[in-house]
N, C-alpha and C. Protein backbone atom coordinates (compact mmCIF):
# COMPACT_ATOMS: atom_id res chain seq x y z
N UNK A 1 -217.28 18.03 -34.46
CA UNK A 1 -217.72 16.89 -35.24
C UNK A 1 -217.89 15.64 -34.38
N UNK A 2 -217.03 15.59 -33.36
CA UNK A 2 -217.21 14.37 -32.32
C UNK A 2 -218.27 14.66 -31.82
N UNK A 3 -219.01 15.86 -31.15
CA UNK A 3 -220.20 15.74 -30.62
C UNK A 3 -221.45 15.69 -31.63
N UNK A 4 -221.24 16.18 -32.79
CA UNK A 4 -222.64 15.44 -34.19
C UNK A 4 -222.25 13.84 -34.42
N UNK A 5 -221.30 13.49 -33.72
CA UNK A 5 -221.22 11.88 -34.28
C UNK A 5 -221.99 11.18 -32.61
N UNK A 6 -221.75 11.75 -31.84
CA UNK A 6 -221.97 11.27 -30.68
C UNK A 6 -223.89 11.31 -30.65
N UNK A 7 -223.96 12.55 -30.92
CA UNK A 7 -225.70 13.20 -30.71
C UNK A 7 -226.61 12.24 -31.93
N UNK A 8 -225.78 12.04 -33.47
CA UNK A 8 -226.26 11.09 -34.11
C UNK A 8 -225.74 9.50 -33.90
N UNK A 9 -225.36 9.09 -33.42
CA UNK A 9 -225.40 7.89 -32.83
C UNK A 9 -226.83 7.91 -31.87
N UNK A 10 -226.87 8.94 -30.61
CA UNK A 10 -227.70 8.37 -29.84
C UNK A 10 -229.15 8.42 -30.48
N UNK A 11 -229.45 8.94 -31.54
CA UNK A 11 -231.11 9.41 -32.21
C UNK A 11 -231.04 8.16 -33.06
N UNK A 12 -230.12 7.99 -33.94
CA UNK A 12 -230.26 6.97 -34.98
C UNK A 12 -230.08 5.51 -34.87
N UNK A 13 -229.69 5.25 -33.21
CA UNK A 13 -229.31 3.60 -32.88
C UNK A 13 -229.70 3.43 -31.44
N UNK A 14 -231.29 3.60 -31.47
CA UNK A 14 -231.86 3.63 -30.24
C UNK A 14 -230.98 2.56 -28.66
N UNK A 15 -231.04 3.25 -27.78
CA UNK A 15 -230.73 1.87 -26.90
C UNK A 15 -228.81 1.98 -27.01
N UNK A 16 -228.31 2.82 -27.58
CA UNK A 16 -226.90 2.46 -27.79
C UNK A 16 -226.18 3.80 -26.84
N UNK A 17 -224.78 3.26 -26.32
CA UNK A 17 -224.09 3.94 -25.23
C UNK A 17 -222.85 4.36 -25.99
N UNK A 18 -222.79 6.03 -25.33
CA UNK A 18 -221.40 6.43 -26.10
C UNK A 18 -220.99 7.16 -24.82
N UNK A 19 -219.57 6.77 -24.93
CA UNK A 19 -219.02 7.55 -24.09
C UNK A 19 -218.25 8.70 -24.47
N UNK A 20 -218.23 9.67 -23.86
CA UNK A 20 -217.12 10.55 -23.72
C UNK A 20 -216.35 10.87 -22.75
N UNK A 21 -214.50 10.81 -23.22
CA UNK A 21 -213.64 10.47 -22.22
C UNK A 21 -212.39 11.73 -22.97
N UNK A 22 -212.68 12.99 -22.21
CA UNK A 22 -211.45 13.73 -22.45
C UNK A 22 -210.53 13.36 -20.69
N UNK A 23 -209.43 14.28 -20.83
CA UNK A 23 -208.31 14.08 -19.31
C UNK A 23 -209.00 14.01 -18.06
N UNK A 24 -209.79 15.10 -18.07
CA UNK A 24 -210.35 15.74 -16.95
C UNK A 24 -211.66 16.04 -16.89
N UNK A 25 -212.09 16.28 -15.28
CA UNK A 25 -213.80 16.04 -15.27
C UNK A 25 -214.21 18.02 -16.06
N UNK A 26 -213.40 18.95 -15.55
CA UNK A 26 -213.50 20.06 -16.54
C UNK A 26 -214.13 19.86 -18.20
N UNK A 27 -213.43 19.02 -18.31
CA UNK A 27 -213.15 19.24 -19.74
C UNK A 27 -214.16 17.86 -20.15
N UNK A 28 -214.87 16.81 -19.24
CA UNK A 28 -215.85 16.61 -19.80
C UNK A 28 -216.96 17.32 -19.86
N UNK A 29 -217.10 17.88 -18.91
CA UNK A 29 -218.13 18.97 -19.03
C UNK A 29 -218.31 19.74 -20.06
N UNK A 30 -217.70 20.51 -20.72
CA UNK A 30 -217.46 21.06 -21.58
C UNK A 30 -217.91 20.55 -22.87
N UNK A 31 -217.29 18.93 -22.66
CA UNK A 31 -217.75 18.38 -23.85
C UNK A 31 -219.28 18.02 -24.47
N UNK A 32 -219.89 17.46 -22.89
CA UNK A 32 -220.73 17.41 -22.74
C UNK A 32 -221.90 18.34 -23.39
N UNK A 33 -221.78 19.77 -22.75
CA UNK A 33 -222.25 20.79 -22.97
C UNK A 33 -222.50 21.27 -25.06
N UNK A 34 -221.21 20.76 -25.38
CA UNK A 34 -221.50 20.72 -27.05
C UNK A 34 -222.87 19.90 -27.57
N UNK A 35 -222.92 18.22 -27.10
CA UNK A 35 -223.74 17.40 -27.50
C UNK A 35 -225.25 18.53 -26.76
N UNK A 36 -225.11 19.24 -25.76
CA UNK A 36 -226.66 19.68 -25.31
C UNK A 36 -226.96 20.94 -26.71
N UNK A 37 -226.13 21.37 -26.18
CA UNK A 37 -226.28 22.11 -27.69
C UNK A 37 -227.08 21.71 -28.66
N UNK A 38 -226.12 20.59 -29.10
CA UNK A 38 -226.94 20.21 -30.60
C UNK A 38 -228.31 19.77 -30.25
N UNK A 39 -228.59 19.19 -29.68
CA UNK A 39 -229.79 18.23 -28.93
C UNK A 39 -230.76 19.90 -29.05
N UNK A 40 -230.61 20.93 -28.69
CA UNK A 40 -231.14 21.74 -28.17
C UNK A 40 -231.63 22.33 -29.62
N UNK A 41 -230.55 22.60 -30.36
CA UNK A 41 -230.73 22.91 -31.67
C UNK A 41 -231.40 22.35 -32.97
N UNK A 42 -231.51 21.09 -32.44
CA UNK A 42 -232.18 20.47 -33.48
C UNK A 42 -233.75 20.41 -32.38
N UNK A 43 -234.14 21.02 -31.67
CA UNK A 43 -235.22 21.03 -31.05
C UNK A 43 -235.67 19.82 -30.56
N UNK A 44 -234.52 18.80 -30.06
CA UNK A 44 -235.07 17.74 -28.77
C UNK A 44 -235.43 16.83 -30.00
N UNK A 45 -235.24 16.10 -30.69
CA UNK A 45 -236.44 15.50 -31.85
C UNK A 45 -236.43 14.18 -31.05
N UNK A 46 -235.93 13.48 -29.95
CA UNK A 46 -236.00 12.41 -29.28
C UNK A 46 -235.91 13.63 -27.92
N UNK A 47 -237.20 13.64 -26.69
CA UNK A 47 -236.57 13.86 -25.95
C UNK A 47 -235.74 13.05 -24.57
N UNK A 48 -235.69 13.67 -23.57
CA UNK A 48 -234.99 13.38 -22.59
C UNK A 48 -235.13 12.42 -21.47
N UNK A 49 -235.22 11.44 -21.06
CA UNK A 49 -235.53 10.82 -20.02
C UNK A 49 -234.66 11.20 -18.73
N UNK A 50 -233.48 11.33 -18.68
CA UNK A 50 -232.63 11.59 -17.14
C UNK A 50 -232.04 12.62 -18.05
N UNK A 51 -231.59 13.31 -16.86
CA UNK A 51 -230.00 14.25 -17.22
C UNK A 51 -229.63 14.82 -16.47
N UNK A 52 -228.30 15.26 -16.21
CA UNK A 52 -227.65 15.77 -15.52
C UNK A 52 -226.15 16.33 -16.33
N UNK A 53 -225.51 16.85 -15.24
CA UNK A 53 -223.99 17.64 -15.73
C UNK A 53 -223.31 17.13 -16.88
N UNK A 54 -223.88 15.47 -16.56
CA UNK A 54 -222.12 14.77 -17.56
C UNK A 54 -223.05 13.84 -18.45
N UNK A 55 -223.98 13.36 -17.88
CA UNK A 55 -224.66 12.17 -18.78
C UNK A 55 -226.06 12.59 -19.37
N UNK A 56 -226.30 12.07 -20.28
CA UNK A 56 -228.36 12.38 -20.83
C UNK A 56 -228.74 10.84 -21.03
N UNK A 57 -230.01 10.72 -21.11
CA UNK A 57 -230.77 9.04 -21.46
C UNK A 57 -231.64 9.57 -22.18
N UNK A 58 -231.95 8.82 -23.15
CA UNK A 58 -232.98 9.69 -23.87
C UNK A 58 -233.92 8.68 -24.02
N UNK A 59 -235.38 9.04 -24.39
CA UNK A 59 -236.47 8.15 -24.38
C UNK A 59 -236.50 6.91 -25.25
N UNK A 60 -235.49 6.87 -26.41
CA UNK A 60 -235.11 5.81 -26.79
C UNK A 60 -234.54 5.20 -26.31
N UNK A 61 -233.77 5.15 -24.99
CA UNK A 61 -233.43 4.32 -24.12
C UNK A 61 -231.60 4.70 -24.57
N UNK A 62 -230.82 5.22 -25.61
CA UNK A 62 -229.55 5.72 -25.71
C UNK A 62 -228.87 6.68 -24.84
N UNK A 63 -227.81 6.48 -24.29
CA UNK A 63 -227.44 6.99 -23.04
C UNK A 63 -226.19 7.93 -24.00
N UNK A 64 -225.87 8.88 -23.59
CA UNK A 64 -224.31 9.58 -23.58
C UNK A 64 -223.64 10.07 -22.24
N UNK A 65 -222.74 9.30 -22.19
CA UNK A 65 -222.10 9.63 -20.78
C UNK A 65 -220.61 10.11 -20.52
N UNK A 66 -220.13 11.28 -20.38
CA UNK A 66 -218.74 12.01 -20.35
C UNK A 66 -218.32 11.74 -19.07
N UNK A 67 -216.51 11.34 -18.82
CA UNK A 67 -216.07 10.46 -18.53
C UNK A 67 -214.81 11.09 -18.31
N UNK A 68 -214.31 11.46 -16.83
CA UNK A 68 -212.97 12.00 -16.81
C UNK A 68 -211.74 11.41 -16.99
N UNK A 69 -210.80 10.84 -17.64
CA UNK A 69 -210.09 10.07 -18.05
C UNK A 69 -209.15 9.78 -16.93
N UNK A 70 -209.42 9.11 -16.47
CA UNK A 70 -209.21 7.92 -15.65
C UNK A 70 -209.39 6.44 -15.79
N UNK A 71 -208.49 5.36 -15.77
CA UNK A 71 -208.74 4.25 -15.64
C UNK A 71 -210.12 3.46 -14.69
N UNK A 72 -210.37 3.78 -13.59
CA UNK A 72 -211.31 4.02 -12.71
C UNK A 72 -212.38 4.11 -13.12
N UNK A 73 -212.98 5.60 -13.82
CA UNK A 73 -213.94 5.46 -13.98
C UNK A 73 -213.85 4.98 -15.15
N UNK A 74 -213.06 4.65 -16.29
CA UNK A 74 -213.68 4.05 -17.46
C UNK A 74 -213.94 2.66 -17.39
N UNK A 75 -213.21 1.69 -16.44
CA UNK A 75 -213.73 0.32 -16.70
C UNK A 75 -214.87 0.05 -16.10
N UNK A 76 -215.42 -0.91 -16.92
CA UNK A 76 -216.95 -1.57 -15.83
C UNK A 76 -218.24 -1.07 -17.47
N UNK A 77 -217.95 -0.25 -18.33
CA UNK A 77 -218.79 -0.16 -19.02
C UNK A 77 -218.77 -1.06 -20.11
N UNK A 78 -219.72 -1.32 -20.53
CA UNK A 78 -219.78 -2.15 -21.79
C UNK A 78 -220.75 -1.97 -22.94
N UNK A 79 -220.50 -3.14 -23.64
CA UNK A 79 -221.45 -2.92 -25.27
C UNK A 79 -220.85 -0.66 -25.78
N UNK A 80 -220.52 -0.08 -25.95
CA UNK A 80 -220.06 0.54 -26.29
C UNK A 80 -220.38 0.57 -27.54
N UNK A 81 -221.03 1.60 -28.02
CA UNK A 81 -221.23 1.97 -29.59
C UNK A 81 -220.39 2.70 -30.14
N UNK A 82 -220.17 4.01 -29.34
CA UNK A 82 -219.11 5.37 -29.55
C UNK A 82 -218.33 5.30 -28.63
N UNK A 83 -216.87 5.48 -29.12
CA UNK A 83 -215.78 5.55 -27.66
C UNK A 83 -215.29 7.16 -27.97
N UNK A 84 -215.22 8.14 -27.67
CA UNK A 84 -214.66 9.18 -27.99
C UNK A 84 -213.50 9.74 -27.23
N UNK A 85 -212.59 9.73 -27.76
CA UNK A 85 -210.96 10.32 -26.73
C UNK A 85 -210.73 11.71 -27.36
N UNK A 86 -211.23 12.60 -26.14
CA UNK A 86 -210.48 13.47 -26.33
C UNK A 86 -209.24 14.29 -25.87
N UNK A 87 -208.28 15.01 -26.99
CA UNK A 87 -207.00 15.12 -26.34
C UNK A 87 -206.35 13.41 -26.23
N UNK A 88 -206.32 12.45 -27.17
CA UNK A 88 -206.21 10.99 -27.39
C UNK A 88 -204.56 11.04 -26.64
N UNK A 89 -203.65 12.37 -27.28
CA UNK A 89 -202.29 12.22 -27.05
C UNK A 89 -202.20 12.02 -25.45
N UNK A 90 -203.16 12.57 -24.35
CA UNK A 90 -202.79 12.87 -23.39
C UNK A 90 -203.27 12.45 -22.37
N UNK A 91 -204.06 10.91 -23.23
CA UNK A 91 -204.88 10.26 -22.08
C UNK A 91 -203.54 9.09 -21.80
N UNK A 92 -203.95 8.20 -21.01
CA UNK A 92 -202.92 7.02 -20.76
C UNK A 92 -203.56 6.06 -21.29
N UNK A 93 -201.88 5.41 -21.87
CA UNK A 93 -202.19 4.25 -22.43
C UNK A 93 -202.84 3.27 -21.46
N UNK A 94 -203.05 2.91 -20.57
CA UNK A 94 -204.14 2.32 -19.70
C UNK A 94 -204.66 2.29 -20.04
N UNK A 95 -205.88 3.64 -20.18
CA UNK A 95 -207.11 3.87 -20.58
C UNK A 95 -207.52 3.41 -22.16
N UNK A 96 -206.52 3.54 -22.62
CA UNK A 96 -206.75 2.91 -24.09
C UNK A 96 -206.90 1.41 -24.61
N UNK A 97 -206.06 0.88 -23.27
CA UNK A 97 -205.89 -0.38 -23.00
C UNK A 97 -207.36 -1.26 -22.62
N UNK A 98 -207.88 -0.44 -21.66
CA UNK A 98 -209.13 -0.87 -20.59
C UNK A 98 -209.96 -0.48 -21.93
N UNK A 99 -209.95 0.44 -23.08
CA UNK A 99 -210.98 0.95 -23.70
C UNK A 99 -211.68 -0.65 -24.66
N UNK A 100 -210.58 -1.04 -25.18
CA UNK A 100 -210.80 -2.51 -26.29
C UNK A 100 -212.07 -3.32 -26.20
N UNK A 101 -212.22 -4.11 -24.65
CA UNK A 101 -213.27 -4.66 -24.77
C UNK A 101 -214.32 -4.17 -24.77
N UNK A 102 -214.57 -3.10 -24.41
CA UNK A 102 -216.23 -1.99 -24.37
C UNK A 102 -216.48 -2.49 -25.77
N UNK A 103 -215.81 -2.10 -26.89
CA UNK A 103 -215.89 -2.57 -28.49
C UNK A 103 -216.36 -3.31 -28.82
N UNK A 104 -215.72 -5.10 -28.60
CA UNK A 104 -215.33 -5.85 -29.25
C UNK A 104 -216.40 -6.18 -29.47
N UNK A 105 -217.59 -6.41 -28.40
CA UNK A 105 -219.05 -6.92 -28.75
C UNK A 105 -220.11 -6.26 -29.63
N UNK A 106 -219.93 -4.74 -29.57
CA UNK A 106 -220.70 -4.28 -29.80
C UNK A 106 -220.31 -3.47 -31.39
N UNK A 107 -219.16 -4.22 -31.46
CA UNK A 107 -218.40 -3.77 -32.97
C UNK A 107 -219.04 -1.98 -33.26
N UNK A 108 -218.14 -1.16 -32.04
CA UNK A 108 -218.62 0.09 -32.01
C UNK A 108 -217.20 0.96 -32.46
N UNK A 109 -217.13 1.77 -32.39
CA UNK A 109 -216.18 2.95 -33.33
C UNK A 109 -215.34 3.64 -32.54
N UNK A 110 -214.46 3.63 -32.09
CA UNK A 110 -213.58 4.88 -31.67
C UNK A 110 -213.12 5.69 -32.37
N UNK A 111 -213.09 6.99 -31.69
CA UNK A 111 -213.23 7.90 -32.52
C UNK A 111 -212.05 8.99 -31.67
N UNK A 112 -210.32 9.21 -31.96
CA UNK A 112 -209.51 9.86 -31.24
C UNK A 112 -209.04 11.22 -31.86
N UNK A 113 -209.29 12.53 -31.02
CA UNK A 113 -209.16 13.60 -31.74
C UNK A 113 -208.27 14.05 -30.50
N UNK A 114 -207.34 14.84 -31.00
CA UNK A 114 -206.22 15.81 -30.36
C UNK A 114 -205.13 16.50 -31.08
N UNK A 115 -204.61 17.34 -30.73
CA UNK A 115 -203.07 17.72 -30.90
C UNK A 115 -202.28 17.18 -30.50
N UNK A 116 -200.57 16.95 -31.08
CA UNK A 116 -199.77 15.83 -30.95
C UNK A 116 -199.47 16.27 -29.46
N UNK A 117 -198.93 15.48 -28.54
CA UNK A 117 -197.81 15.92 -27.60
C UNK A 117 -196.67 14.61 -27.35
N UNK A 118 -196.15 15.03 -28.61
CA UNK A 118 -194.43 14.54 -28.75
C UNK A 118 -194.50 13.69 -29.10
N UNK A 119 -193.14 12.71 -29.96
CA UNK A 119 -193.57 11.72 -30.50
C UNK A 119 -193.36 10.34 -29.96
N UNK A 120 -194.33 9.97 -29.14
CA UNK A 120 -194.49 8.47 -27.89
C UNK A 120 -195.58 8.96 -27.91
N UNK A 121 -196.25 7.40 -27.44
CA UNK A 121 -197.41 7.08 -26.81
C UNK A 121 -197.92 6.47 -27.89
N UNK A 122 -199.16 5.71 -27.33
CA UNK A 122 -199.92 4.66 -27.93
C UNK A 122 -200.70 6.12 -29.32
N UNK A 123 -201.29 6.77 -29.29
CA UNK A 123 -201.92 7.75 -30.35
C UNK A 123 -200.85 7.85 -31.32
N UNK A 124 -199.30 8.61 -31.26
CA UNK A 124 -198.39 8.40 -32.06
C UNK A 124 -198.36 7.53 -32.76
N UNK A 125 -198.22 6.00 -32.20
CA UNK A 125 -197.91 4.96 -32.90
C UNK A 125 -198.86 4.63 -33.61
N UNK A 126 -200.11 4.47 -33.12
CA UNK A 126 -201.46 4.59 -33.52
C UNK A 126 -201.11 5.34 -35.40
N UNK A 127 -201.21 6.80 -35.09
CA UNK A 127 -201.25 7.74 -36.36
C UNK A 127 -200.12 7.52 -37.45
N UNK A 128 -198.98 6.86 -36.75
CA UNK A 128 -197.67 6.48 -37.79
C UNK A 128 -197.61 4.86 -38.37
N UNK A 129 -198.62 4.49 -37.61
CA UNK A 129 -198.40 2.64 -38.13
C UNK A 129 -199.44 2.65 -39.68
N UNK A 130 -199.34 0.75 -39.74
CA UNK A 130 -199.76 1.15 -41.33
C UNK A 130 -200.94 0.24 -40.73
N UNK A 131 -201.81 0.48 -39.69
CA UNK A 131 -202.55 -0.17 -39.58
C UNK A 131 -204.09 0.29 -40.42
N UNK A 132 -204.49 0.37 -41.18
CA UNK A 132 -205.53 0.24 -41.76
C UNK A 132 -206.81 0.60 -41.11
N UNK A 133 -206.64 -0.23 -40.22
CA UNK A 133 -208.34 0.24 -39.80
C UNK A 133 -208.60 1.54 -39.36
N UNK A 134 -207.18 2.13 -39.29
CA UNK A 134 -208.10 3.37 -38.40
C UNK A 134 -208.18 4.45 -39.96
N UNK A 135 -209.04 5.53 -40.04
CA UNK A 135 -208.63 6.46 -41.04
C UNK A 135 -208.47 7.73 -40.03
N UNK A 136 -207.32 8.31 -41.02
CA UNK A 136 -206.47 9.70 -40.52
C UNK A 136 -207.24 11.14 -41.02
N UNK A 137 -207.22 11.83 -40.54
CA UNK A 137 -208.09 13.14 -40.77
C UNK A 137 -206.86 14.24 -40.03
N UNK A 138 -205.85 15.54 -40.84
CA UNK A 138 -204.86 16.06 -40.04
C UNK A 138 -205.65 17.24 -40.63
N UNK A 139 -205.95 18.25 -39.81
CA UNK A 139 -206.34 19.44 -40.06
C UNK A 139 -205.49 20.58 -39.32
N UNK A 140 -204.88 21.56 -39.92
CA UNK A 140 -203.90 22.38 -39.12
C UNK A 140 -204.95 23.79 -38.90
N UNK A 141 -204.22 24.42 -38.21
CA UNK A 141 -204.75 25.67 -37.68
C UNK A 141 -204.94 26.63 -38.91
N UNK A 142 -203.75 27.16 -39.99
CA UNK A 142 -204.02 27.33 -41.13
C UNK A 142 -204.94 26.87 -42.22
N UNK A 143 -205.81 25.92 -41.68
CA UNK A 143 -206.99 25.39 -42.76
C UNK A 143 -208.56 25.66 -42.25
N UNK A 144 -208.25 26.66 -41.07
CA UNK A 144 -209.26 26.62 -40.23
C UNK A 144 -209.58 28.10 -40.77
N UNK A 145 -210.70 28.38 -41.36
CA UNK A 145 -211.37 29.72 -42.23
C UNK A 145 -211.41 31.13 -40.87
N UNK A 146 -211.76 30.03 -39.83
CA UNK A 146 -212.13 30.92 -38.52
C UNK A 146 -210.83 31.53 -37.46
N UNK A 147 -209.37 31.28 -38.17
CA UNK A 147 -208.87 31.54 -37.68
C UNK A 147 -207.59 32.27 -38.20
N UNK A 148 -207.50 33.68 -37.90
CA UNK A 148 -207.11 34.60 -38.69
C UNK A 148 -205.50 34.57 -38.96
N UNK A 149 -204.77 35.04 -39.83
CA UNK A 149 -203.05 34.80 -40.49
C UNK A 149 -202.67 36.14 -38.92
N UNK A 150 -203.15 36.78 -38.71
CA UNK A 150 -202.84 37.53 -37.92
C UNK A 150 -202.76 37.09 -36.48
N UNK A 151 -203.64 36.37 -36.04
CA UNK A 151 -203.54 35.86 -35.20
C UNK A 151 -202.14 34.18 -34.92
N UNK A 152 -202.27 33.81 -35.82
CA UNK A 152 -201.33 32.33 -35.99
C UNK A 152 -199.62 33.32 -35.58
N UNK A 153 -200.09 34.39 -36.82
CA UNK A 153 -198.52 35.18 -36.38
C UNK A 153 -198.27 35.59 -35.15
N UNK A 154 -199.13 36.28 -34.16
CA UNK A 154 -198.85 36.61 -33.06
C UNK A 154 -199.14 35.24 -31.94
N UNK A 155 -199.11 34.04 -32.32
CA UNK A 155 -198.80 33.02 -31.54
C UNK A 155 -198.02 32.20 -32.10
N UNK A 156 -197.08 32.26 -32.75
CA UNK A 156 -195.89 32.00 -33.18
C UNK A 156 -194.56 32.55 -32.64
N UNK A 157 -194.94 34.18 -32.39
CA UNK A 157 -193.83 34.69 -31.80
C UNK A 157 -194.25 34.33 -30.21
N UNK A 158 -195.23 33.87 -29.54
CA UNK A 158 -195.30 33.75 -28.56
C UNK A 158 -194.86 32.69 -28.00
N UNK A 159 -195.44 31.50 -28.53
CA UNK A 159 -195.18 30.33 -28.06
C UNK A 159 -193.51 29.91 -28.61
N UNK A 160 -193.10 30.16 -29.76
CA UNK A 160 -191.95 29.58 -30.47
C UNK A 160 -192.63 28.40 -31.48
N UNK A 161 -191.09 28.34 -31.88
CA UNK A 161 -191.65 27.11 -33.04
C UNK A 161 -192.13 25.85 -32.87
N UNK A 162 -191.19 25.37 -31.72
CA UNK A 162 -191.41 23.97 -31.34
C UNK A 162 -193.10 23.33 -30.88
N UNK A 163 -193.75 24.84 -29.50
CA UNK A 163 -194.88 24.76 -29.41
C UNK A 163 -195.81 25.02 -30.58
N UNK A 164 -194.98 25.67 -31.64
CA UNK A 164 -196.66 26.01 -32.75
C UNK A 164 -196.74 25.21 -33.01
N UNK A 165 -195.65 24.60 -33.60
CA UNK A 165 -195.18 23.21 -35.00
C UNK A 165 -196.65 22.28 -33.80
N UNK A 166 -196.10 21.75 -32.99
CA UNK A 166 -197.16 21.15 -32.01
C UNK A 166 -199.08 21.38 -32.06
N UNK A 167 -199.06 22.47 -31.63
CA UNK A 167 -200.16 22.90 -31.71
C UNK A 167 -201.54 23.39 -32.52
N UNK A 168 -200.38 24.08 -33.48
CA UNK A 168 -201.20 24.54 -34.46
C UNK A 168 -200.87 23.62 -35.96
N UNK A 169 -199.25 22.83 -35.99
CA UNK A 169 -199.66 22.25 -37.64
C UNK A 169 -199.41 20.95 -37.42
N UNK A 170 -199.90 20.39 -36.49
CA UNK A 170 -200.64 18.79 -35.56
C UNK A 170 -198.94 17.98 -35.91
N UNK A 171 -197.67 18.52 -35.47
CA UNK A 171 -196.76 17.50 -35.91
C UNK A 171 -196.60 17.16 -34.47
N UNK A 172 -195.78 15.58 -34.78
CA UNK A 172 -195.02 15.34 -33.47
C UNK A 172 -193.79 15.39 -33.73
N UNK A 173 -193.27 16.47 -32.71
CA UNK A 173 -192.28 16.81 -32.45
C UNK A 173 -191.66 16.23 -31.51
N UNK A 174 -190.41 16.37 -31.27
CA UNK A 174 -189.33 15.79 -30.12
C UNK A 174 -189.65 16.80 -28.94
N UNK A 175 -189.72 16.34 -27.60
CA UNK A 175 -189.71 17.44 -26.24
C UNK A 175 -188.40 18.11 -26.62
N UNK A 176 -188.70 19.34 -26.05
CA UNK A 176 -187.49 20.18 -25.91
C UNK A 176 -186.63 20.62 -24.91
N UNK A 177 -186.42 19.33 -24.21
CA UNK A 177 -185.68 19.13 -23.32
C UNK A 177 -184.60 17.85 -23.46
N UNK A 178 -185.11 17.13 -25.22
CA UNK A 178 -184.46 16.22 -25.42
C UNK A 178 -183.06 17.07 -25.92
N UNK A 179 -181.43 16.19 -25.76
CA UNK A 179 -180.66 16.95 -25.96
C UNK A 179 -180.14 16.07 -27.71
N UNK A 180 -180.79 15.43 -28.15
CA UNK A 180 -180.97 15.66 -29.61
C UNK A 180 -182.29 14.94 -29.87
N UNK A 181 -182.75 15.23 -31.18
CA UNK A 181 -184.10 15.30 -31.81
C UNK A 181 -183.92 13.16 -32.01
N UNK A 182 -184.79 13.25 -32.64
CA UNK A 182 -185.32 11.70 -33.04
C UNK A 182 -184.24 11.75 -34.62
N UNK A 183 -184.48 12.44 -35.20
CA UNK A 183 -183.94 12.75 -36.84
C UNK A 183 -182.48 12.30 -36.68
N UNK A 184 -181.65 12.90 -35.51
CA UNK A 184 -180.56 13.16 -35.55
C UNK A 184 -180.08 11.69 -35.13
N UNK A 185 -180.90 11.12 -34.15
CA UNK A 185 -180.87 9.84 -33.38
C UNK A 185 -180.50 9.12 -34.88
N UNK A 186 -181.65 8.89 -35.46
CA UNK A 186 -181.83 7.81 -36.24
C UNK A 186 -180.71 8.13 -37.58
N UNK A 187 -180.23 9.10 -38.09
CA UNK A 187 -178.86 9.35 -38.97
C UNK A 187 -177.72 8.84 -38.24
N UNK A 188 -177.83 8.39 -36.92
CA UNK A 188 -176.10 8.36 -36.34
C UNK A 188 -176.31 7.08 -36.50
N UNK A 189 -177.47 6.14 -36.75
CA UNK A 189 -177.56 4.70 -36.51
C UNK A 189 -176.79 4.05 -37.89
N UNK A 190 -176.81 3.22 -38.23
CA UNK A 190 -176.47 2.52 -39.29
C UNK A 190 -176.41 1.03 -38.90
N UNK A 191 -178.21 0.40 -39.50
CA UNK A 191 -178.81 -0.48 -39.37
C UNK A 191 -177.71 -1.90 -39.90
N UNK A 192 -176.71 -1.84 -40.54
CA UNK A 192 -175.97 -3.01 -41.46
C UNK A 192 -174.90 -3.59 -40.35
N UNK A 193 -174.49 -2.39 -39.56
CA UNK A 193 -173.19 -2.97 -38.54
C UNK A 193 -174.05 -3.85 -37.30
N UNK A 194 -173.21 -4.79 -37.08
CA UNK A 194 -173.87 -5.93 -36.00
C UNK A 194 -173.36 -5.13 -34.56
N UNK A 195 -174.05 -5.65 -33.37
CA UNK A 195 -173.50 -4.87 -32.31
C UNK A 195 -172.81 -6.01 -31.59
N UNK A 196 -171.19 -5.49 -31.47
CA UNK A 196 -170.33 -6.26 -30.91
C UNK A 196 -170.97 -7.18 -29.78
N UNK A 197 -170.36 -8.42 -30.38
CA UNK A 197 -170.62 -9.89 -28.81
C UNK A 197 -172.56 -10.07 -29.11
N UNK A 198 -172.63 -9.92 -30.14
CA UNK A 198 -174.22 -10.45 -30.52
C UNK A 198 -174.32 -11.47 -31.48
N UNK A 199 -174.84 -12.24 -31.44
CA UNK A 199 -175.21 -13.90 -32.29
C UNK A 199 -175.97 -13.52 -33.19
N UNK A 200 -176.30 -13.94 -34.10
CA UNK A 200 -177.78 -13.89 -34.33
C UNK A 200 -177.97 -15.31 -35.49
N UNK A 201 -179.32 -15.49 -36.03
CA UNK A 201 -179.27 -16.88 -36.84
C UNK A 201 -178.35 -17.32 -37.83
N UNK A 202 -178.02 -16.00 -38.59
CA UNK A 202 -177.86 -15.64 -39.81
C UNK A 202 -176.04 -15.84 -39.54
N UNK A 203 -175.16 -15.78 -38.31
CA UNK A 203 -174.03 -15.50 -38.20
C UNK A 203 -173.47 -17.03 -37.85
N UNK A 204 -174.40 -17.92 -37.54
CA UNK A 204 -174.27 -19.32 -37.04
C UNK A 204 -174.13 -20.50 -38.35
């Protein structure tokens, strides 16, 4: 769906730049390769002016350009129509950081798709805050028609719970190397007791 939002951006808003920014230059490629697809499938209806491995220009003058997630190469671009993160959990907050102003002018859309990995980072907070602007879309592996009860079972016993829960039913989970969970953290707390040798307005 990120690459029909990307391929219709560049046909329907001549002149406009989207990027695509998964971890790695692999895996832009890849991404890349979806948007040719569609382009291909809908039989070119704008064609091509440049292209190559990672980027296309098309005769409307709309560029799409995939983007190995790196700080590096993402700054320096601007006016930004489409920002696309993929794998959002596993880029750096840097990059998310450097991503803002590409936006601000061009009042363009980001658009962050991934599976959780653990619960930190700017995407976490992102998906748990009550910020509004963004809208949430959670689709698990079980809602996916194309992907069989037989199969989920035999990667369940493979991976374990902690990796499915992760992977396949989009939670964030605690690493499992933490030696207690977040749940357990936050029951031992008890928000009412003051912490010894602390002031505060309210005690003055």
């Amino acid at each position: 769906m990120a690459a029909v939002a990307a391929c219709h951006t560049s046909l329907y808003e001549p002149g406009s730049l989207t990027l695509l920014v998964p971890p790695s230059e692999r895996q832009s490629g890849e991404f890349f390769k979806r948007c040719r697809g569609i382009f291909r499938s809908l039989g070119w209806p704008v064609a091509a002016r440049t292209e190559s491995a990672l980027r296309i220009e098309l005769e409307n003058g709309s560029r799409i350009v995939a983007l190995p997630g790196s700080e590096s190469t993402v700054r320096g671009y601007s006016a930004v129509r489409l920002l696309v993160l993929d794998e959002a959990a596993r880029i750096s907050p840097r990059i998310n950081h450097g991503d803002q102003p590409m936006l601000a002018v061009s009042g363009g859309r980001l658009m962050a798709l991934t599976t959780p990995f653990g619960a930190v980072g700017w995407f976490y907070e992102a998906w748990t805050s009550r910020d509004e602007s963004y809208e949430r879309y959670r689709i698990t592996a079980a809602e996916c028609p194309r992907i069989s009860e037989e199969f989920l079972e035999q990667e369940k016993r493979a991976l374990g719970w902690f990796l499915y829960r992760q992977e396949f039913e989009c939670e964030f989970v605690d690493a499992s190397s933490m030696a207690f969970d977040s749940d357990a953290i936050r029951a031992a707390v008890d928000p009412s007791i003051r912490p010894l040798g602390c002031l505060t307005r309210d005690w003055i």
